[in-house]
PDB file of N, CA and C in Angstrom:
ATOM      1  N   UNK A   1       5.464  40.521 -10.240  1.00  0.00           N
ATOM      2  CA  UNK A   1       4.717  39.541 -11.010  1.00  0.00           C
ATOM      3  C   UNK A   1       5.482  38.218 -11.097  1.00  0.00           C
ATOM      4  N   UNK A   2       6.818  38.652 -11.221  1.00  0.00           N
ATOM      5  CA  UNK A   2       7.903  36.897 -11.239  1.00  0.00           C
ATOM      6  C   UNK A   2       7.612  35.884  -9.946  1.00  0.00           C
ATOM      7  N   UNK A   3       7.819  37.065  -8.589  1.00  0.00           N
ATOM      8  CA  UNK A   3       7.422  36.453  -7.680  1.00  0.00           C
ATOM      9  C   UNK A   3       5.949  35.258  -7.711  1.00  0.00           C
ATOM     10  N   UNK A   4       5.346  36.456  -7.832  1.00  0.00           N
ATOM     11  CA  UNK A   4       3.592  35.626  -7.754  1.00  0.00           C
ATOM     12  C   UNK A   4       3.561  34.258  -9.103  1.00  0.00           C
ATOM     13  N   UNK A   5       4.112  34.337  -9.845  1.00  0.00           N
ATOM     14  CA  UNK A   5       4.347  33.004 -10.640  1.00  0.00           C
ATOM     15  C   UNK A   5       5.058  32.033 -10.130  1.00  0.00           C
ATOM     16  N   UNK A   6       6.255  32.526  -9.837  1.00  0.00           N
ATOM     17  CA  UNK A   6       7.003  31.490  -8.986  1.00  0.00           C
ATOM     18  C   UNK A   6       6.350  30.851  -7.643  1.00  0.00           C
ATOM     19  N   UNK A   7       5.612  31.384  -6.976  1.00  0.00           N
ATOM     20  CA  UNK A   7       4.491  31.268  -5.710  1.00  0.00           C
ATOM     21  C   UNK A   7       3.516  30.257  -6.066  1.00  0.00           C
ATOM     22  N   UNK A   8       3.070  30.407  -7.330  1.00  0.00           N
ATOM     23  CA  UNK A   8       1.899  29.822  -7.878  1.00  0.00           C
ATOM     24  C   UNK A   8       2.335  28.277  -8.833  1.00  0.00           C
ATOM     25  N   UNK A   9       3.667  28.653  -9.112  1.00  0.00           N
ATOM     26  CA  UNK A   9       4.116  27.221  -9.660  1.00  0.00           C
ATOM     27  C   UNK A   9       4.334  26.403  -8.504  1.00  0.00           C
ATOM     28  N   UNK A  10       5.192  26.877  -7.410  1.00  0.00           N
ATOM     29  CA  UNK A  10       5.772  26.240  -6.046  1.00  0.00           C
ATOM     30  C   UNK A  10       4.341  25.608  -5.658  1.00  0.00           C
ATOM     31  N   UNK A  11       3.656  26.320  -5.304  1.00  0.00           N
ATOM     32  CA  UNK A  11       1.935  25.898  -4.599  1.00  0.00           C
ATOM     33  C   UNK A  11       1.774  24.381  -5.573  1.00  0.00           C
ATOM     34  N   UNK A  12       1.743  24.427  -6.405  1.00  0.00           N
ATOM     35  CA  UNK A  12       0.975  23.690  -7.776  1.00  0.00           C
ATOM     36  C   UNK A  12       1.650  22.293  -7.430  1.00  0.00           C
ATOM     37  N   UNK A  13       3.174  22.466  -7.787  1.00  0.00           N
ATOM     38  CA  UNK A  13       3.925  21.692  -7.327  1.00  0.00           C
ATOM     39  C   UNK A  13       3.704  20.307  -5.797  1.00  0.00           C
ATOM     40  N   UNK A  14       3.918  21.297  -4.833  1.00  0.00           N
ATOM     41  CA  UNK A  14       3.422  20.916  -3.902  1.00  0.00           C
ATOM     42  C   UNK A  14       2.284  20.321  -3.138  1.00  0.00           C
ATOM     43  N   UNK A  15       1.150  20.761  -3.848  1.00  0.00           N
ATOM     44  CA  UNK A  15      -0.522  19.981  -3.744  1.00  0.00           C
ATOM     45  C   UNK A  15      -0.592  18.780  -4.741  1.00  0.00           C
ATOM     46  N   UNK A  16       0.403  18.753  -5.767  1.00  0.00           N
ATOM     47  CA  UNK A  16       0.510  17.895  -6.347  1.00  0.00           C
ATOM     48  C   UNK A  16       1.378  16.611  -6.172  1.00  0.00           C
ATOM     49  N   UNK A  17       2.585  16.829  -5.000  1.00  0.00           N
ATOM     50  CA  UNK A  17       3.224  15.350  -4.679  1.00  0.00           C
ATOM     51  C   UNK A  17       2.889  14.528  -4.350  1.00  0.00           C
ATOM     52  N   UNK A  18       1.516  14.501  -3.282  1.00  0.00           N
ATOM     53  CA  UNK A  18       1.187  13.170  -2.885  1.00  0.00           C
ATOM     54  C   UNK A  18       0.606  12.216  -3.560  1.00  0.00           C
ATOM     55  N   UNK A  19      -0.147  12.643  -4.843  1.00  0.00           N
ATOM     56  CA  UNK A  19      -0.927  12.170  -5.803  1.00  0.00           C
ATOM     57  C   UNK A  19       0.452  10.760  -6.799  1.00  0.00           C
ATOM     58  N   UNK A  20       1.583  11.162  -6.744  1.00  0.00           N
ATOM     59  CA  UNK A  20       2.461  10.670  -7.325  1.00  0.00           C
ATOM     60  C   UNK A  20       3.428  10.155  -6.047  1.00  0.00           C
ATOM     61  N   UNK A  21       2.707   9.969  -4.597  1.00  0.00           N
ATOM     62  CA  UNK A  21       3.527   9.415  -3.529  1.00  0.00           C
ATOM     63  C   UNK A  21       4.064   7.998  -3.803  1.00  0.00           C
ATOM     64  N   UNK A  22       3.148   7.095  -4.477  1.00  0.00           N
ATOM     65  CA  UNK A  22       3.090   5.443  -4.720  1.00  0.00           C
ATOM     66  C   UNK A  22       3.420   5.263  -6.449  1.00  0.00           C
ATOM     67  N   UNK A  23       3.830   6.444  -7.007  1.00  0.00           N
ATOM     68  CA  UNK A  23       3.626   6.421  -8.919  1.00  0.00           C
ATOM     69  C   UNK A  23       3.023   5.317  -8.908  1.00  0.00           C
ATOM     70  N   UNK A  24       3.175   4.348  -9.838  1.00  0.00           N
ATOM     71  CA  UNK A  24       2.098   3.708 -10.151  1.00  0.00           C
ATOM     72  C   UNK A  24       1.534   2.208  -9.894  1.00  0.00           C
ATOM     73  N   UNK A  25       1.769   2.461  -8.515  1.00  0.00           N
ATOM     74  CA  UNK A  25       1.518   1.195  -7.845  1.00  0.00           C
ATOM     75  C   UNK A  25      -0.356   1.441  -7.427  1.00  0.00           C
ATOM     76  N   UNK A  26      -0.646  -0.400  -6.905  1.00  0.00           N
ATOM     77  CA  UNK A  26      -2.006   0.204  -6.982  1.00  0.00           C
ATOM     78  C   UNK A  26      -1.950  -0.075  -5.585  1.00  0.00           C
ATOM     79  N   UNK A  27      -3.235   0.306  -5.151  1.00  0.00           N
ATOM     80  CA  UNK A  27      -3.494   0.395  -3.673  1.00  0.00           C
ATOM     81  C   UNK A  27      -4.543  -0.544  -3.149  1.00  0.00           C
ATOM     82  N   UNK A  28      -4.466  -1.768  -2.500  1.00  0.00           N
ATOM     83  CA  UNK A  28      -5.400  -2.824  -1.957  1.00  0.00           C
ATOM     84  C   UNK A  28      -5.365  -2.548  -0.820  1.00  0.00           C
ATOM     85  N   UNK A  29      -7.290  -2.464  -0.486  1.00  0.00           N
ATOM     86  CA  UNK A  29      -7.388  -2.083   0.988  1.00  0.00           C
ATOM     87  C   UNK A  29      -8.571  -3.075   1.339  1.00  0.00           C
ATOM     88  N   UNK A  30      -8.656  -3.540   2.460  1.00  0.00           N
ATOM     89  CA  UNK A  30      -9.490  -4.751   2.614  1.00  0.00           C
ATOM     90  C   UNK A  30      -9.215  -5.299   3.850  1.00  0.00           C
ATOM     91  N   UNK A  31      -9.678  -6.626   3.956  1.00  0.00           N
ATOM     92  CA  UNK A  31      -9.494  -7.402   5.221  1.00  0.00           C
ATOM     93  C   UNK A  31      -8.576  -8.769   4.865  1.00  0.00           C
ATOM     94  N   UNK A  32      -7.466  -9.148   5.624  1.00  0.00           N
ATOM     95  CA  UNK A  32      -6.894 -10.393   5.462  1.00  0.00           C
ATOM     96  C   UNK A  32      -7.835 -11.237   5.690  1.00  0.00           C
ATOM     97  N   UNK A  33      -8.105 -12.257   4.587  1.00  0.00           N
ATOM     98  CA  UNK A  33      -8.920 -13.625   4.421  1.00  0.00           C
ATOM     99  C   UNK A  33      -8.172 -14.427   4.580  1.00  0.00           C
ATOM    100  N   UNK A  34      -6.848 -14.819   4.282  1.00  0.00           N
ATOM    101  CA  UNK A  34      -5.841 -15.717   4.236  1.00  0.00           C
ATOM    102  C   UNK A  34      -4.623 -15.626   3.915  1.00  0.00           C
ATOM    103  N   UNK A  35      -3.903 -16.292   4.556  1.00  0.00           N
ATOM    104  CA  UNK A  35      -2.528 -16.288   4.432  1.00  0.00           C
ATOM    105  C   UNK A  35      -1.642 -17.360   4.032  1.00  0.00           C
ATOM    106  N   UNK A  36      -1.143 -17.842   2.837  1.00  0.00           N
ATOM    107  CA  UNK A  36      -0.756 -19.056   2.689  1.00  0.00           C
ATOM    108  C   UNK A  36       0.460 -18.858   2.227  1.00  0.00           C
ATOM    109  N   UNK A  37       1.752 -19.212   3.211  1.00  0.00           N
ATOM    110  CA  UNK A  37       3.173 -19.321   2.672  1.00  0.00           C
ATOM    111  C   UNK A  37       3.522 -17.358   2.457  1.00  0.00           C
ATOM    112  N   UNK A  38       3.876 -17.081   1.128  1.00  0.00           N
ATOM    113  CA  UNK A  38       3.812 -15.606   0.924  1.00  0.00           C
ATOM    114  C   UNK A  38       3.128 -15.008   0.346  1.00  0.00           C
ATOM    115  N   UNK A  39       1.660 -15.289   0.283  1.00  0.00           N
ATOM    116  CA  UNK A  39       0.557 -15.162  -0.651  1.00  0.00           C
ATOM    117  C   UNK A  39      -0.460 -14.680   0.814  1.00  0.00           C
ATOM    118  N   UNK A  40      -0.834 -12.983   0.715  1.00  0.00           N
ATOM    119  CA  UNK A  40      -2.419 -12.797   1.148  1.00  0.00           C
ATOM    120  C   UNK A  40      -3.170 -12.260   0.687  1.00  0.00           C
ATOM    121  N   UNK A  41      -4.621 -13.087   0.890  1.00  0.00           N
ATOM    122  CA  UNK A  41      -5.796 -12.577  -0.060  1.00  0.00           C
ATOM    123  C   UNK A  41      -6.267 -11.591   0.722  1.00  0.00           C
ATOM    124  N   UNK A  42      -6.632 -10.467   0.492  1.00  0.00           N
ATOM    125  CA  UNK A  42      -7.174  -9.459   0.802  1.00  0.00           C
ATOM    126  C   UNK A  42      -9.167  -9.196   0.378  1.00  0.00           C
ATOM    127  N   UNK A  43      -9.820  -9.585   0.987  1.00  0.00           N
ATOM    128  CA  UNK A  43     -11.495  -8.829   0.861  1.00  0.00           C
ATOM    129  C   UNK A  43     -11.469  -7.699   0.939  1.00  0.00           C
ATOM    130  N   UNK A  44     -12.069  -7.034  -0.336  1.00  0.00           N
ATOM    131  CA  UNK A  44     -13.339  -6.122  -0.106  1.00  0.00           C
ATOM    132  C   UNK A  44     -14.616  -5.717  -0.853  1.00  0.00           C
ATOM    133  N   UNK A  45     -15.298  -6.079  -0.440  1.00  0.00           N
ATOM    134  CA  UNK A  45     -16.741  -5.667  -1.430  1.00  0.00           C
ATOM    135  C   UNK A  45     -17.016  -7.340  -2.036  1.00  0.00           C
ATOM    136  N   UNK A  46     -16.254  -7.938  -1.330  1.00  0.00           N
ATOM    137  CA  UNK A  46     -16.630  -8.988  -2.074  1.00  0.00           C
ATOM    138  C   UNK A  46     -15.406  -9.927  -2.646  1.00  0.00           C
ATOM    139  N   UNK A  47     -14.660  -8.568  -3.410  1.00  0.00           N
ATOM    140  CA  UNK A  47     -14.027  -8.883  -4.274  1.00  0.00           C
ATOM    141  C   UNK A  47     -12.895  -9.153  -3.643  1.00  0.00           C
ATOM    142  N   UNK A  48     -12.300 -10.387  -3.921  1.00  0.00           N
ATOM    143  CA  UNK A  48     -10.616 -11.135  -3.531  1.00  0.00           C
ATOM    144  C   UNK A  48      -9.927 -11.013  -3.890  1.00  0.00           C
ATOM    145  N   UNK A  49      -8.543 -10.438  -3.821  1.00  0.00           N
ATOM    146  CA  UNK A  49      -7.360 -10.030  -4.301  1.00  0.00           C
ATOM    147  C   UNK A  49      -6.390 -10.677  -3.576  1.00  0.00           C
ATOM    148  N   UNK A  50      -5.251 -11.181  -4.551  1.00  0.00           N
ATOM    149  CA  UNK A  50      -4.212 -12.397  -3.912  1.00  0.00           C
ATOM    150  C   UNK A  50      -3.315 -10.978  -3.817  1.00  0.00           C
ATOM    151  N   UNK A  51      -2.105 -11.050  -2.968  1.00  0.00           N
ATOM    152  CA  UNK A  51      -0.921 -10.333  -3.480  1.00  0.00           C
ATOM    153  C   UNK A  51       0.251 -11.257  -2.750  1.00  0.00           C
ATOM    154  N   UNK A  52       1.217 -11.531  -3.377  1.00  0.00           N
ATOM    155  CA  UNK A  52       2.573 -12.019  -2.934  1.00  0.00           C
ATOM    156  C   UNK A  52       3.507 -11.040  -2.466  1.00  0.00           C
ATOM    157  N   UNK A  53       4.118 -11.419  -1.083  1.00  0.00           N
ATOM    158  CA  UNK A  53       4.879 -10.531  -0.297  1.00  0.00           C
ATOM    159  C   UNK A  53       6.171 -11.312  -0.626  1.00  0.00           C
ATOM    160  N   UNK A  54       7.378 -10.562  -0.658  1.00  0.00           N
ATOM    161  CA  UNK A  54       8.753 -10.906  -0.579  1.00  0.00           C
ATOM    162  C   UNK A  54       9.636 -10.116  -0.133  1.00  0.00           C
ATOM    163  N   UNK A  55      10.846 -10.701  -0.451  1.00  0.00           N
ATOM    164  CA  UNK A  55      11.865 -10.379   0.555  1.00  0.00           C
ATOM    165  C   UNK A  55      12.182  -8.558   0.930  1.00  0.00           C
ATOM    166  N   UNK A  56      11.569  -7.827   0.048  1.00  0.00           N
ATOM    167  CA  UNK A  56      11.944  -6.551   0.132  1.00  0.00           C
ATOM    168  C   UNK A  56      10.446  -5.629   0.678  1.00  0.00           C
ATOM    169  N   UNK A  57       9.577  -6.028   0.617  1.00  0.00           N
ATOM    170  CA  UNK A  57       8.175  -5.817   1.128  1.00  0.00           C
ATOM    171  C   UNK A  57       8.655  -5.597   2.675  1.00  0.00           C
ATOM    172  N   UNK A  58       7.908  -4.084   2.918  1.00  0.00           N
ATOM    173  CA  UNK A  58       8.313  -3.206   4.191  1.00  0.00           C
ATOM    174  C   UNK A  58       6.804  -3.969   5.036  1.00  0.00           C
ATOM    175  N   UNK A  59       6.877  -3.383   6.657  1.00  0.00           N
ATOM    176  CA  UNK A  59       4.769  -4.033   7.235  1.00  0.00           C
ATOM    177  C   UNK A  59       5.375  -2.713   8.226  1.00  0.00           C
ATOM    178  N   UNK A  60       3.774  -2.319   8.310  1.00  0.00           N
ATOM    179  CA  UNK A  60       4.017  -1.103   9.132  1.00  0.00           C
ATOM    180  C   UNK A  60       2.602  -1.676  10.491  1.00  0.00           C
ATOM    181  N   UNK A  61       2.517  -1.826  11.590  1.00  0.00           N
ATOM    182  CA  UNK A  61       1.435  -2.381  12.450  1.00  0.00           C
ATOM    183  C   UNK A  61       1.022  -1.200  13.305  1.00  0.00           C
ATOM    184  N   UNK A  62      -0.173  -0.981  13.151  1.00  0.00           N
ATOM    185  CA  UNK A  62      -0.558   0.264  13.986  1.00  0.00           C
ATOM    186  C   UNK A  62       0.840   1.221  14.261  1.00  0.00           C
ATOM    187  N   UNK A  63       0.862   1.729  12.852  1.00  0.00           N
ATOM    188  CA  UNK A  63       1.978   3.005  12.939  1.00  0.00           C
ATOM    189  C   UNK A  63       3.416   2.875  13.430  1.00  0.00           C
ATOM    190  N   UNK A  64       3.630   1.610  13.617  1.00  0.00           N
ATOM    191  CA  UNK A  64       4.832   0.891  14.071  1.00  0.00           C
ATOM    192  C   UNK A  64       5.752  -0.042  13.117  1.00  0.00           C
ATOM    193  N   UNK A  65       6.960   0.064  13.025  1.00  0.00           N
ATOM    194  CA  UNK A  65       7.412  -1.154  12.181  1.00  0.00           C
ATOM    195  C   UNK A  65       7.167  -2.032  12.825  1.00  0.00           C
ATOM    196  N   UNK A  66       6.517  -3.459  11.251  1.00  0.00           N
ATOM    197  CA  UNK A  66       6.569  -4.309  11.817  1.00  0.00           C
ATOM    198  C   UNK A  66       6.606  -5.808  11.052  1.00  0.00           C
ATOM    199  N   UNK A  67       6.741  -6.820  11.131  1.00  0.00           N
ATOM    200  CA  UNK A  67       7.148  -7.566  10.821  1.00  0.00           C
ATOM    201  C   UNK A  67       5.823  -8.858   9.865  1.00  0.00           C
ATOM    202  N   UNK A  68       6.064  -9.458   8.605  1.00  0.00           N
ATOM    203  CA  UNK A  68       5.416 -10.624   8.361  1.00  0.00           C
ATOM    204  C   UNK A  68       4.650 -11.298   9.256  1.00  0.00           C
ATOM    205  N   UNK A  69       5.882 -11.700  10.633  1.00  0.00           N
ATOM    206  CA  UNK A  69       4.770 -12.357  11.360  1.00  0.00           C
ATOM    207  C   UNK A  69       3.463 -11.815  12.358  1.00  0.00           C
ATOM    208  N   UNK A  70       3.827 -10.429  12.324  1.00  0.00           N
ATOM    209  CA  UNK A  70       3.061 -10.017  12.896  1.00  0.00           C
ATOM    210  C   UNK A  70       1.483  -9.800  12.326  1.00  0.00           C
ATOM    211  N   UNK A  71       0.741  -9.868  10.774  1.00  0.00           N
ATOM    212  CA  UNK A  71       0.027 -10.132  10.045  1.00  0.00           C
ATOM    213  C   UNK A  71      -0.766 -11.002  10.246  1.00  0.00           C
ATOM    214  N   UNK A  72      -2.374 -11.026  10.251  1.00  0.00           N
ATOM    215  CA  UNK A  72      -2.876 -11.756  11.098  1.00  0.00           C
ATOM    216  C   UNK A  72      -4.428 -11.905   9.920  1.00  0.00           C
ATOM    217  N   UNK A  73      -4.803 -13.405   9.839  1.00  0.00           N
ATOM    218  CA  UNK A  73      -6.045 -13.293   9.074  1.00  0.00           C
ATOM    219  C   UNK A  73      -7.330 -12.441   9.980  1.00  0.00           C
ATOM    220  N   UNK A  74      -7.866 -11.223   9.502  1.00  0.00           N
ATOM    221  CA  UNK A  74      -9.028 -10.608   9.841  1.00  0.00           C
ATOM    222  C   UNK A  74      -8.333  -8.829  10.098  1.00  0.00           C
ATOM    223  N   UNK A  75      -7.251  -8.806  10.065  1.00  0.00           N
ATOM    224  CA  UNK A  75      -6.254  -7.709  10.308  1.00  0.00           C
ATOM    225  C   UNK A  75      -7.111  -6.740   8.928  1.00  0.00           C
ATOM    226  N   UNK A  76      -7.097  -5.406   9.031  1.00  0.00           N
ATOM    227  CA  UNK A  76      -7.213  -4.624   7.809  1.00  0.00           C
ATOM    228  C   UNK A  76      -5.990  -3.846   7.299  1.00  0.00           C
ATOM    229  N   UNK A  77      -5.856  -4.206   5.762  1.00  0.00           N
ATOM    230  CA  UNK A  77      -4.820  -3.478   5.370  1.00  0.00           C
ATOM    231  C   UNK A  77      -4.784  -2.862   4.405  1.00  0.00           C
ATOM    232  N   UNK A  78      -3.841  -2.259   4.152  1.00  0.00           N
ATOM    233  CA  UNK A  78      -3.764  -1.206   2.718  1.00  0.00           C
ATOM    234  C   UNK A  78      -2.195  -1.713   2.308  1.00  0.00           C
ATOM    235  N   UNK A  79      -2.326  -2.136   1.450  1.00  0.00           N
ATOM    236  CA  UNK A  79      -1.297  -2.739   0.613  1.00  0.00           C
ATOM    237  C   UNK A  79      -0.838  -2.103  -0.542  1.00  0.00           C
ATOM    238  N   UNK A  80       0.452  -1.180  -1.161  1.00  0.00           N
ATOM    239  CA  UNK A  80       0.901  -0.710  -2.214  1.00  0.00           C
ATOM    240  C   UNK A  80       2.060  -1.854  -2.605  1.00  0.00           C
ATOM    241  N   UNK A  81       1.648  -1.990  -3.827  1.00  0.00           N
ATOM    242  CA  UNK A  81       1.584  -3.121  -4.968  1.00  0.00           C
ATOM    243  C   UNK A  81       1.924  -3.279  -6.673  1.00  0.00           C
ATOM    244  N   UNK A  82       2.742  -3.588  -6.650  1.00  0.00           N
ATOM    245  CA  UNK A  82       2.846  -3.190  -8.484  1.00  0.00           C
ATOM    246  C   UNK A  82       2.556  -4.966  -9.049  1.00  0.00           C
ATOM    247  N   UNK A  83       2.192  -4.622 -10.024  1.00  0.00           N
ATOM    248  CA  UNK A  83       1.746  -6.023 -10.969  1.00  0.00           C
ATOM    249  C   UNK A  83       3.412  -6.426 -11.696  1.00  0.00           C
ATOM    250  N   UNK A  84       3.561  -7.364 -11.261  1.00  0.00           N
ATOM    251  CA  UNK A  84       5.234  -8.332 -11.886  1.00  0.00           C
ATOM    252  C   UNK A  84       4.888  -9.721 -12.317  1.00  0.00           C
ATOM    253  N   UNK A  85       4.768  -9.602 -13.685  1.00  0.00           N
ATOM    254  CA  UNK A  85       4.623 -10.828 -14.238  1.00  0.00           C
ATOM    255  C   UNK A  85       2.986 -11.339 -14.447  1.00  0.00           C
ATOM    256  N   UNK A  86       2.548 -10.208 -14.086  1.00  0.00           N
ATOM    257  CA  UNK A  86       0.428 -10.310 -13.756  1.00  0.00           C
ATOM    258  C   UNK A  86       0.499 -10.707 -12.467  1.00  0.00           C
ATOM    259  N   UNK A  87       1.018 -10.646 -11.312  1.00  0.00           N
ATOM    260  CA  UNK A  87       0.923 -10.692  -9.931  1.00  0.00           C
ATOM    261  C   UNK A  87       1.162  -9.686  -9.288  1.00  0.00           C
ATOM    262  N   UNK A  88       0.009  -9.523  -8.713  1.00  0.00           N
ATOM    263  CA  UNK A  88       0.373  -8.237  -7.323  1.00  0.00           C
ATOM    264  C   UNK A  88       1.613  -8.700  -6.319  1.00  0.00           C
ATOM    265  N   UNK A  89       2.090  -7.804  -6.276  1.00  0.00           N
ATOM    266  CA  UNK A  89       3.877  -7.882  -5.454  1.00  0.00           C
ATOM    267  C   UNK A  89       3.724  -6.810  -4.546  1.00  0.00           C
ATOM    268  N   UNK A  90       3.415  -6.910  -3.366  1.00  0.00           N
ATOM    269  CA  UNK A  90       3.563  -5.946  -2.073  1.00  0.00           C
ATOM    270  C   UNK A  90       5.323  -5.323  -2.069  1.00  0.00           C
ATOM    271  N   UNK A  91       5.246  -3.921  -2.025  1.00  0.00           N
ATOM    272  CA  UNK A  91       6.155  -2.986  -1.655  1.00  0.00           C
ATOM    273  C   UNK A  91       5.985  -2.813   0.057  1.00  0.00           C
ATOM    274  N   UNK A  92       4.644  -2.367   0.153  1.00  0.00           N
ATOM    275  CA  UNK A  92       4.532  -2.108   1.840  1.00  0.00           C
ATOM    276  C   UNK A  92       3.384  -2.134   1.997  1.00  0.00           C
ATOM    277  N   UNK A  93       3.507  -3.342   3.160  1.00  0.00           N
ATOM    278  CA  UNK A  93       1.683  -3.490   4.044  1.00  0.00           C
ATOM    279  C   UNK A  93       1.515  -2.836   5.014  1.00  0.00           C
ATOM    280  N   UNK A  94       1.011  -2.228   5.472  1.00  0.00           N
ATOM    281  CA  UNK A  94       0.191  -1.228   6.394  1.00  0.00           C
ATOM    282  C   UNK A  94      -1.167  -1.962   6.812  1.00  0.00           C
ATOM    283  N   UNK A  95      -0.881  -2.503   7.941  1.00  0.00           N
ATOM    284  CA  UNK A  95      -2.290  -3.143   8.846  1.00  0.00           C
ATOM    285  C   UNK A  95      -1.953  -2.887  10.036  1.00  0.00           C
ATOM    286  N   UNK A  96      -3.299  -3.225  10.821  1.00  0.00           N
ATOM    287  CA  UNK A  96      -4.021  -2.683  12.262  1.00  0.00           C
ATOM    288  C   UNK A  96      -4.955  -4.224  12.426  1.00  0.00           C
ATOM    289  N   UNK A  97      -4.516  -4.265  13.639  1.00  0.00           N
ATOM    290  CA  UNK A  97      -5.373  -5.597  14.340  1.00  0.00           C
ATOM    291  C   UNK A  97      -7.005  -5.072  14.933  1.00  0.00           C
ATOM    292  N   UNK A  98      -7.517  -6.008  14.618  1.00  0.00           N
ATOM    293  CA  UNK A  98      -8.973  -5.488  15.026  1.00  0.00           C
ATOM    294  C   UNK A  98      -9.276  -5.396  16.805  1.00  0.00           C
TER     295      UNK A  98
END
């Protein structure tokens, strides 16, 4: 019976990490509209979202590291983001060129 608890906590555990992969950053997914300096607005649904990238902000390009400049207006991305100061602050962009 210890076993099968311990089995059943481990399981629990485990289906549960990815949910807490980003803790509590939020997740912007959309299309680059613009790019100005270290500021990109991201579309979707309409709705425009600025986020500021800096010096510690990772870019991943079609599953590849990759670089700021490689970021392109019309590119789609998924951006994890924490709010600093009431501004979205990119941790890591993840885009794909159309």
């Amino acid at each position: 019976m210890k076993v099968f608890r311990c089995f059943i906590a481990s399981a629990l555990l485990l289906f549960s990490l990815p949910a807490f992969a980003h803790g509590n950053m939020d997740h912007i997914l959309g299309i680059v509209k613009t790019l100005a300096g270290n500021v990109v607005s991201v579309e979707k649904d309409g709705k425009v979202t600025e986020v500021t990238l800096v010096k510690t902000t990772t870019y991943e390009v079609n599953g590849h590291p990759g670089k700021i400049n490689d970021l392109r207006v019309g590119d789609r991305v998924v951006i994890h983001a924490l709010k600093v100061e009431g501004k979205e602050t990119a941790h890591d962009v993840r885009f794909a060129h159309p």
